[in-house]
Protein backbone atom coordinates (compact mmCIF):
# COMPACT_ATOMS: atom_id res chain seq x y z
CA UNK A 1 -14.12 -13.75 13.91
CA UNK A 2 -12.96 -16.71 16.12
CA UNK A 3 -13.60 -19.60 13.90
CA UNK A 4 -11.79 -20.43 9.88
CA UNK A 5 -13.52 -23.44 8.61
CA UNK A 6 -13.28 -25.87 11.15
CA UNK A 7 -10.68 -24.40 13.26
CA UNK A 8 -11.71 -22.32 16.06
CA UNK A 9 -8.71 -19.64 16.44
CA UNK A 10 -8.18 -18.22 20.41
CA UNK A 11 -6.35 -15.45 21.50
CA UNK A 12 -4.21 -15.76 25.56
CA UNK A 13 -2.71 -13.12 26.83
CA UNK A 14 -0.81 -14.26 30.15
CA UNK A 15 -0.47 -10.87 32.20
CA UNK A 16 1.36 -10.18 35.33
CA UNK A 17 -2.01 -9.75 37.02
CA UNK A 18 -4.19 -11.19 34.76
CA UNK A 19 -4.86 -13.79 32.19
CA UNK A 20 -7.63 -12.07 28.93
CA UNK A 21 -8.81 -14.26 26.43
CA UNK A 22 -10.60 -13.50 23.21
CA UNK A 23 -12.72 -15.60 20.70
CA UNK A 24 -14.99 -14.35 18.75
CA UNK A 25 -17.53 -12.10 20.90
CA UNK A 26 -16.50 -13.43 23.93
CA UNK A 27 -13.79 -11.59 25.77
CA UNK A 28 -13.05 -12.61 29.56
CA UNK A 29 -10.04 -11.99 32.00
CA UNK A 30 -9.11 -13.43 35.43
CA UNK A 31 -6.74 -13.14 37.75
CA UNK A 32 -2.92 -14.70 36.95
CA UNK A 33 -2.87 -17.26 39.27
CA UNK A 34 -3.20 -20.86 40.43
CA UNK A 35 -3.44 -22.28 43.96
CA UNK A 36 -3.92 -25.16 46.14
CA UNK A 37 -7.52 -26.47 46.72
CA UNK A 38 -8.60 -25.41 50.32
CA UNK A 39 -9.97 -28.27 52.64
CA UNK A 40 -13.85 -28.06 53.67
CA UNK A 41 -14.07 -24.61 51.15
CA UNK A 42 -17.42 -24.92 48.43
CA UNK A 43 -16.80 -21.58 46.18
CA UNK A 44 -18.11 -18.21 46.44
CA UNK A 45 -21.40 -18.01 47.80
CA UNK A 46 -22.80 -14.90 46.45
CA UNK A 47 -20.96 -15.56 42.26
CA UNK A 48 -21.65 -19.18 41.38
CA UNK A 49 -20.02 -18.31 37.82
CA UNK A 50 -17.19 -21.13 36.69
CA UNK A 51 -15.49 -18.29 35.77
CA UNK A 52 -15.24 -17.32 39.65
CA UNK A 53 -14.88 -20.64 40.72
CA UNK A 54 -12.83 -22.37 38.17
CA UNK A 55 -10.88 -26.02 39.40
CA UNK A 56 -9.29 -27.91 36.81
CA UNK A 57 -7.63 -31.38 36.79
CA UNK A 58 -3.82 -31.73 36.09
CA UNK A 59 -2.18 -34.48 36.02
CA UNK A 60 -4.53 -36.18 38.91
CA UNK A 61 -4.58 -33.30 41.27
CA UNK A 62 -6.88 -30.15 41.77
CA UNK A 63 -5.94 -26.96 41.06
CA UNK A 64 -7.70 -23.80 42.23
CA UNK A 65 -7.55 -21.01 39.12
CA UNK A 66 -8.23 -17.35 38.84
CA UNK A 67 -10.98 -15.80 40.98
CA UNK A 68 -11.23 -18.95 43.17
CA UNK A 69 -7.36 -18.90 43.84
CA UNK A 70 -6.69 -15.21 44.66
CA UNK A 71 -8.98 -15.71 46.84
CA UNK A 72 -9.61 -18.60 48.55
CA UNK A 73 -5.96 -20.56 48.30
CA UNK A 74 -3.54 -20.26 51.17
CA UNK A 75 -0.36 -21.35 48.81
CA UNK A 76 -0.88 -19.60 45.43
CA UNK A 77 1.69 -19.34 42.80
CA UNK A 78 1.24 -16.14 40.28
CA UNK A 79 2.32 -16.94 36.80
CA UNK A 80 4.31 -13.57 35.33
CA UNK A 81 6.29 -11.78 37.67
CA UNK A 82 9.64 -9.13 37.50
CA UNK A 83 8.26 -9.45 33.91
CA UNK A 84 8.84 -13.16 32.66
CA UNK A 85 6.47 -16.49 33.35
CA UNK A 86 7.60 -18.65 36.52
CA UNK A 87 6.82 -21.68 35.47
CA UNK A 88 5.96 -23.40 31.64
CA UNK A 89 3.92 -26.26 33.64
CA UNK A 90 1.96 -23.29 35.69
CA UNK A 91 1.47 -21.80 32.22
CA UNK A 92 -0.22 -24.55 30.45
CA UNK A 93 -2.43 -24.89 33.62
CA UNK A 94 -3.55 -21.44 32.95
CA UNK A 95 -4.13 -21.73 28.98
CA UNK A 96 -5.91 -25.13 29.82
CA UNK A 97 -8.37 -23.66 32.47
CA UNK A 98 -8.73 -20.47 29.83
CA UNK A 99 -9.70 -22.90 26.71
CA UNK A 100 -12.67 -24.40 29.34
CA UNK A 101 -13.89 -21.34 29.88
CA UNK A 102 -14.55 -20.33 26.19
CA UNK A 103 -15.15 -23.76 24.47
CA UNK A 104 -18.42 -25.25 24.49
CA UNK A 105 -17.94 -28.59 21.84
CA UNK A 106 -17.19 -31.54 23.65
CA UNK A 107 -14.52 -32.22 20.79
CA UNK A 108 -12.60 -28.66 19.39
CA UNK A 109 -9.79 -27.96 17.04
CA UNK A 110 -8.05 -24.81 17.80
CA UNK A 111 -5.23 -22.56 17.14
CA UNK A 112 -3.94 -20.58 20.34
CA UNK A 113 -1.42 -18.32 19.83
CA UNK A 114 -0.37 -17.10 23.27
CA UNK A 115 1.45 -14.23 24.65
CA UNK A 116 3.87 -13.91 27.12
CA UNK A 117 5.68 -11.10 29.34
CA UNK A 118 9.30 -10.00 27.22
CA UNK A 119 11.61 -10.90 29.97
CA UNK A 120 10.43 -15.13 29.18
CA UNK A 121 13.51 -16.60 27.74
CA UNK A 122 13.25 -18.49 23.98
CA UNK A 123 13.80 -21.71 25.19
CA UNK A 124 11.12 -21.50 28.16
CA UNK A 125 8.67 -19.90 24.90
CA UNK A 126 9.49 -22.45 22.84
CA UNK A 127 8.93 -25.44 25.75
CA UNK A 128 5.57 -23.63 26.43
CA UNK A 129 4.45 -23.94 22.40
CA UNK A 130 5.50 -27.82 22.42
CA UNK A 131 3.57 -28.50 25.32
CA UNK A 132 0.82 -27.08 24.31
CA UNK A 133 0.55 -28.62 20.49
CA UNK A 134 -1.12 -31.70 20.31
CA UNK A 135 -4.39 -33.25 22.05
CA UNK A 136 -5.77 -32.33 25.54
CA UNK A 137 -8.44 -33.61 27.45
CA UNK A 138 -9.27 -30.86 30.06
CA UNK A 139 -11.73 -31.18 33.20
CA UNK A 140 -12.56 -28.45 34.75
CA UNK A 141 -15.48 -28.24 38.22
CA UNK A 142 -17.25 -25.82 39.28
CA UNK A 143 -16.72 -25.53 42.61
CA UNK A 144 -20.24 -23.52 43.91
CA UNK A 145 -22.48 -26.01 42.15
CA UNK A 146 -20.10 -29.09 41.86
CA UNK A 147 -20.90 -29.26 37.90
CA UNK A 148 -17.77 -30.64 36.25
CA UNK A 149 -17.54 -30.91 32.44
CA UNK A 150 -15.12 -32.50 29.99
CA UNK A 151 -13.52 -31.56 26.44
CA UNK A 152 -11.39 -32.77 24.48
CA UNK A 153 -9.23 -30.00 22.50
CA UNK A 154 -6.41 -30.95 19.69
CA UNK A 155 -4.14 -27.68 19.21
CA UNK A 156 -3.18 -28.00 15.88
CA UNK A 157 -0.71 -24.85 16.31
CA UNK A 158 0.42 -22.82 19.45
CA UNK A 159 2.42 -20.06 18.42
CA UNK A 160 4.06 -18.07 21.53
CA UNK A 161 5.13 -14.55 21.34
CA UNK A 162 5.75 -11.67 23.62
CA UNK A 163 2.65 -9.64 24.71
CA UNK A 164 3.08 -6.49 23.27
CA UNK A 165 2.93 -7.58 19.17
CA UNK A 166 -0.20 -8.86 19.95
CA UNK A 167 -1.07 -4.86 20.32
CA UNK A 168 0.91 -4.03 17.50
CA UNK A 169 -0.39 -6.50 15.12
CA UNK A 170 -4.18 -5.49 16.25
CA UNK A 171 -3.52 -1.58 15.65
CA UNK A 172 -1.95 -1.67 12.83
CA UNK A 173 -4.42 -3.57 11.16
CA UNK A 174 -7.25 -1.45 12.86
CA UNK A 175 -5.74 1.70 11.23
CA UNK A 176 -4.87 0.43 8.07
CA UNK A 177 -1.40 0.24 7.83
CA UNK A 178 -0.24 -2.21 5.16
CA UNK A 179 2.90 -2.56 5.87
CA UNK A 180 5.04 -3.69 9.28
CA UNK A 181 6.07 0.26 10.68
CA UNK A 182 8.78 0.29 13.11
CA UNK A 183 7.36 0.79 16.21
CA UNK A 184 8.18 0.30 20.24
CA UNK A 185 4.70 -0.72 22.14
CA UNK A 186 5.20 0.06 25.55
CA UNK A 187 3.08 -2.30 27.35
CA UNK A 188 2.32 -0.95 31.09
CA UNK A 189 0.91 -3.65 33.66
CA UNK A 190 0.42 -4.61 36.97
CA UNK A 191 4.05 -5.69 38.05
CA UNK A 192 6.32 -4.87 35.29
CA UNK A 193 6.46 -2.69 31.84
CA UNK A 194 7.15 -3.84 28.93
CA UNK A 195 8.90 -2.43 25.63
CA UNK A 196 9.17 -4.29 22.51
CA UNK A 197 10.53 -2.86 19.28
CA UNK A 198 9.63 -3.92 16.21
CA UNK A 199 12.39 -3.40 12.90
CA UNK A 200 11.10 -4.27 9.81
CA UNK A 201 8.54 -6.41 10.77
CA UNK A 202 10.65 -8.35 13.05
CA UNK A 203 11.19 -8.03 17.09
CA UNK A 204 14.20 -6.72 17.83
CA UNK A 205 15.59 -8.12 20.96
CA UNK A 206 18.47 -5.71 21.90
CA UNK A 207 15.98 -2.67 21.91
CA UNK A 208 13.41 -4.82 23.98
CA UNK A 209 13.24 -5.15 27.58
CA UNK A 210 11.51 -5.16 30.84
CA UNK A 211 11.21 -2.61 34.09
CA UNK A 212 10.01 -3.32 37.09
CA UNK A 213 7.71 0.50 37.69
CA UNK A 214 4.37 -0.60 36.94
CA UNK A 215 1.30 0.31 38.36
CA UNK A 216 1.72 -1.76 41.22
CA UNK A 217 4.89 0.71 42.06
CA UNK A 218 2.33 3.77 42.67
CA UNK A 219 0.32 1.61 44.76
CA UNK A 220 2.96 0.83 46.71
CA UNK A 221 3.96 4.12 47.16
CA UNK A 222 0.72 5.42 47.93
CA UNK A 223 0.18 3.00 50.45
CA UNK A 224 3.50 4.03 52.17
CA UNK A 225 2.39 7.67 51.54
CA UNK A 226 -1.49 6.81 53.61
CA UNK A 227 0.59 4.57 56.40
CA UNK A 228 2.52 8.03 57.13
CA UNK A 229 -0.61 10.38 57.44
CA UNK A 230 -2.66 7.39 59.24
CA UNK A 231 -0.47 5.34 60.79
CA UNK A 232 -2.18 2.02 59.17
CA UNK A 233 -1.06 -0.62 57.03
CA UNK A 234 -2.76 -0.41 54.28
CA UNK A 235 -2.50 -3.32 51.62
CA UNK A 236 -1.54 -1.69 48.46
CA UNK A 237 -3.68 -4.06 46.18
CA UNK A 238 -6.46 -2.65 47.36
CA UNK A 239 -5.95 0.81 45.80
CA UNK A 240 -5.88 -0.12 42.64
CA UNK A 241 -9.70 0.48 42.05
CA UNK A 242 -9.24 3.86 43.50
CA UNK A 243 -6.63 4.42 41.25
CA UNK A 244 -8.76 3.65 38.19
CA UNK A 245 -12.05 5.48 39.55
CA UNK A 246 -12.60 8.74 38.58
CA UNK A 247 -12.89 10.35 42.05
CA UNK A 248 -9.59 9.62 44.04
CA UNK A 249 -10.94 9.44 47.26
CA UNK A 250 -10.16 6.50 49.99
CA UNK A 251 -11.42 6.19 53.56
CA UNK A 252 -9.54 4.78 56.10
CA UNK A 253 -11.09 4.31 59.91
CA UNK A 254 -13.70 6.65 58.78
CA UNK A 255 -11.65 9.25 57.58
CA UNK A 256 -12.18 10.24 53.75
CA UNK A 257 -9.14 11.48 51.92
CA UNK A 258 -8.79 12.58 48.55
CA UNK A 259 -5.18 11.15 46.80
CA UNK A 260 -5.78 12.81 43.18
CA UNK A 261 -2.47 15.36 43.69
CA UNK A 262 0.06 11.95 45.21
CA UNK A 263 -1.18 10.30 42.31
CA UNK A 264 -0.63 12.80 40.02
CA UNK A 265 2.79 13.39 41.16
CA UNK A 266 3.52 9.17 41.71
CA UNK A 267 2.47 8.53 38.20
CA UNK A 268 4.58 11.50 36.17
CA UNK A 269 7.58 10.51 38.32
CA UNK A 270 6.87 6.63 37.29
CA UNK A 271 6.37 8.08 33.23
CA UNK A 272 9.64 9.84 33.98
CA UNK A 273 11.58 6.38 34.72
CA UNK A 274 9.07 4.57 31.62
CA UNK A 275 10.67 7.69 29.23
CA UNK A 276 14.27 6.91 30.72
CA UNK A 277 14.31 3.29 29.73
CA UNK A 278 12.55 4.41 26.45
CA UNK A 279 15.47 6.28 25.43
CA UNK A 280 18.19 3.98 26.44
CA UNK A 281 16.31 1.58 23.62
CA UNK A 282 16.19 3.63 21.46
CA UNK A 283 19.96 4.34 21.07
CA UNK A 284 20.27 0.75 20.25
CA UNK A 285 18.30 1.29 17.35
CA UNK A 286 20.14 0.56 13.77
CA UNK A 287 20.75 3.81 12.31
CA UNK A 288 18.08 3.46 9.63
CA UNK A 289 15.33 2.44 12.57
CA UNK A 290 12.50 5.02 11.87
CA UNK A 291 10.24 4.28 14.74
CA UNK A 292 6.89 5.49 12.81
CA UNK A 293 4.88 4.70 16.02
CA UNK A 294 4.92 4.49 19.68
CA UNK A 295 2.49 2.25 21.04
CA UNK A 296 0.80 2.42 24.68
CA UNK A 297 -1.09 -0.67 25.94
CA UNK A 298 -1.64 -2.31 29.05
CA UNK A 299 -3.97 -1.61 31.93
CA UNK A 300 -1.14 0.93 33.18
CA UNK A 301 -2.09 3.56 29.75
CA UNK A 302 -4.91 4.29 31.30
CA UNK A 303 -3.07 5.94 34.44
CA UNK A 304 0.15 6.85 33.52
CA UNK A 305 -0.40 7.77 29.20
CA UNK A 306 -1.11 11.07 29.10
CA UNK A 307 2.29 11.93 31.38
CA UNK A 308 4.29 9.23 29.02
CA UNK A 309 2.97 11.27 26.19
CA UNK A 310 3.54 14.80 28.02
CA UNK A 311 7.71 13.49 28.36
CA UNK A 312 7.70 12.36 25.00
CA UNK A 313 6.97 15.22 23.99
CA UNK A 314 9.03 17.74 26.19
CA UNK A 315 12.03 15.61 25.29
CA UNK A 316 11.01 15.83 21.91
CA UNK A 317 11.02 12.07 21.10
CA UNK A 318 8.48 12.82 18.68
CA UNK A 319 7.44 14.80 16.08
CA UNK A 320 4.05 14.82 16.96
CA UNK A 321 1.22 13.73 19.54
CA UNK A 322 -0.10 11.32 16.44
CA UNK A 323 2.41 9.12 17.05
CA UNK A 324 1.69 8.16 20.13
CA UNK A 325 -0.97 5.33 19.87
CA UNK A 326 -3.16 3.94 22.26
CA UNK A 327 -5.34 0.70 21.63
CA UNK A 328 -9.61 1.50 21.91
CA UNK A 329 -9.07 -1.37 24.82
CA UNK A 330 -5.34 -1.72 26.32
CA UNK A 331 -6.46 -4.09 28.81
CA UNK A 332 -7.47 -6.91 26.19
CA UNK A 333 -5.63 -5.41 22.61
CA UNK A 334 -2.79 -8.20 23.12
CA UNK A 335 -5.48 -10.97 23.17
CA UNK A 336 -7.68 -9.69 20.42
CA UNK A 337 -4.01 -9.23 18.60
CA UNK A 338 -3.65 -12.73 19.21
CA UNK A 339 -6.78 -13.96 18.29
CA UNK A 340 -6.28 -12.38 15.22
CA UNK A 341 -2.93 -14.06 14.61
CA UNK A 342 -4.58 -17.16 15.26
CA UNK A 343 -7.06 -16.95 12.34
CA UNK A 344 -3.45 -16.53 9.89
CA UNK A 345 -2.43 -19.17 11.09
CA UNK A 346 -5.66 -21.41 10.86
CA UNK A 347 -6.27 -20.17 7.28
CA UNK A 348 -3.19 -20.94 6.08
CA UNK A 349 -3.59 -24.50 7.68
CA UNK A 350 -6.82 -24.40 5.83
CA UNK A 351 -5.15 -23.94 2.46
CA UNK A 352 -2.26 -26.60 2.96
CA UNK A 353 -5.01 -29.20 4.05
């Protein structure tokens, strides 16, 4: 997987919080953002990785990206937020510094087919694709060990898409449907969810949308909810990994305490609001819509999919638990979707050549 003759096809998913690409067997994410270079700063001390401490040339200036960026930059700019990407020049900064990390040949032809948050407007997809077709030569430092390196990549397609068929295009194939089903993936991440709704094999824009409740809403709320019992400002970022451990504990000026029942009762509030929005899309459906599948991807499945499924299912949405799907891996599904579409592509390239 990864390469069709001599094309090399790459899967880009460009999250709200972070950026996963997949090729082949390698499968990497980083955070969604690019900054300014910081004066009299040499990288992270203790990770010399590029992947950590990733600068790339554009257009004769030095960007921080990723790792490096979050942080280390004192202006950063993140790419996806209230659920659409920023800026298409920030964009193909990010899909540049992601084809570094992953290509080794000094020369490369690739497909990329890239995915995007819903709420990014047509033309802005489109501007992103055009941009990105063609030849690129990208140079990229690493900014612990000063090794820079140079490669010269000609996209011969860049198809752009929203994120969430990158999940629907990987499951269905995974559990061997052979035909486009009608489905709504519901794709939960950092800063915004996600729904797109597939008819007949085609998106379906007036029953696809974007919310801003996302994960980062309960750990905002949590943090309001500690700030109230401790009195401190705590940054809610910094919960997240607490949120995704297994034991719900956090300690604050020495004091342990355990969040598992605010959590609990954050997130099935938040699934509550997810299953509201679900419903209003769904009575846009055309009356012969017969939504086979409901997909759940997205770092956010992890927290908030068994209450999503729990609504569903008191509101009777479904018939059943089995169809509510969740990808093996949420977090990279779109990507490996991606990649996936990416080897079509190349392929049929392949033929017509």
């Amino acid at each position: 997987m990864g390469v069709v003759g001599r094309l090399q096809a790459i899967g880009i998913d460009l999250g709200t919080s972070t950026i996963k690409i997949s090729f082949g067997t390698r499968k990497l994410r980083f955070p969604s953002v690019i900054g300014e270079p910081r004066p009299g700063f040499r990288g992270l001390i203790e990770d010399k990785s590029l992947l950590s401490n990733l600068v790339i040339e554009h257009k004769g200036r030095e960007w921080y990206v990723g790792e490096l960026a979050r942080l280390q930059s004192t202006t950063k700019r993140w790419l996806a937020r209230e659920g659409l990407v920023k800026s298409v020049e920030d964009a193909i900064i990010a899909v540049k510094a992601a084809l570094a990390l992953v290509l080794t040949q000094k020369e490369n032809y690739v497909v990329v087919t890239t995915g995007v948050p819903v709420g990014t407007g047509s033309k802005k997809m489109e501007e992103l694709g055009n941009a990105l077709k063609g030849t690129h030569t990208i140079t990229v430092k690493n900014d612990a060990t000063g090794e820079k390196r140079t490669i010269t990549v000609h996209i011969v397609a860049a198809p752009i898409l929203p994120e969430p068929y990158g999940t629907w295009y990987f499951l269905l194939r995974s559990i061997g449907e052979k035909k486009a089903r009608d489905s709504i993936i519901i794709d939960i991440g950092f800063g915004s969810t996600d729904f797109l709704t597939i008819y007949k094999g085609r998106i379906l824009g007036t029953a696809s949308g974007s919310i801003r409740e996302a994960v980062d809403t309960l750990a905002s709320r949590l943090a309001d909810w500690l700030a109230e019992q401790t009195g401190r400002f705590i940054e809610p970022e910094s919960l997240i990994q607490v949120i995704e451990s297994p034991k719900k504990l956090v300690s604050i000026s020495g004091m342990v305490y355990d969040i598992s029942k605010q959590i609990e009762e954050i997130s099935r509030f938040i699934a509550g609001i997810i299953v509201d929005r679900l419903e209003a899309l769904l009575d846009r459906l055309p009356p012969d819509a017969i939504i086979s599948y409901y997909i759940l991807t997205g770092g956010g499945s992890y927290v908030f999919g068994k209450y999503i499924r729990d609504v569903m299912l008191e509101r009777k949405l479904v018939r059943s638990a089995s169809q509510i799907l969740i990808p093996p891996d949420p977090i990279m599904a779109n990507c490996i979707g991606f990649e996936l579409i990416s080897e079509h592509y190349a392929g049929k390239l392949m033929k017509t050549s």
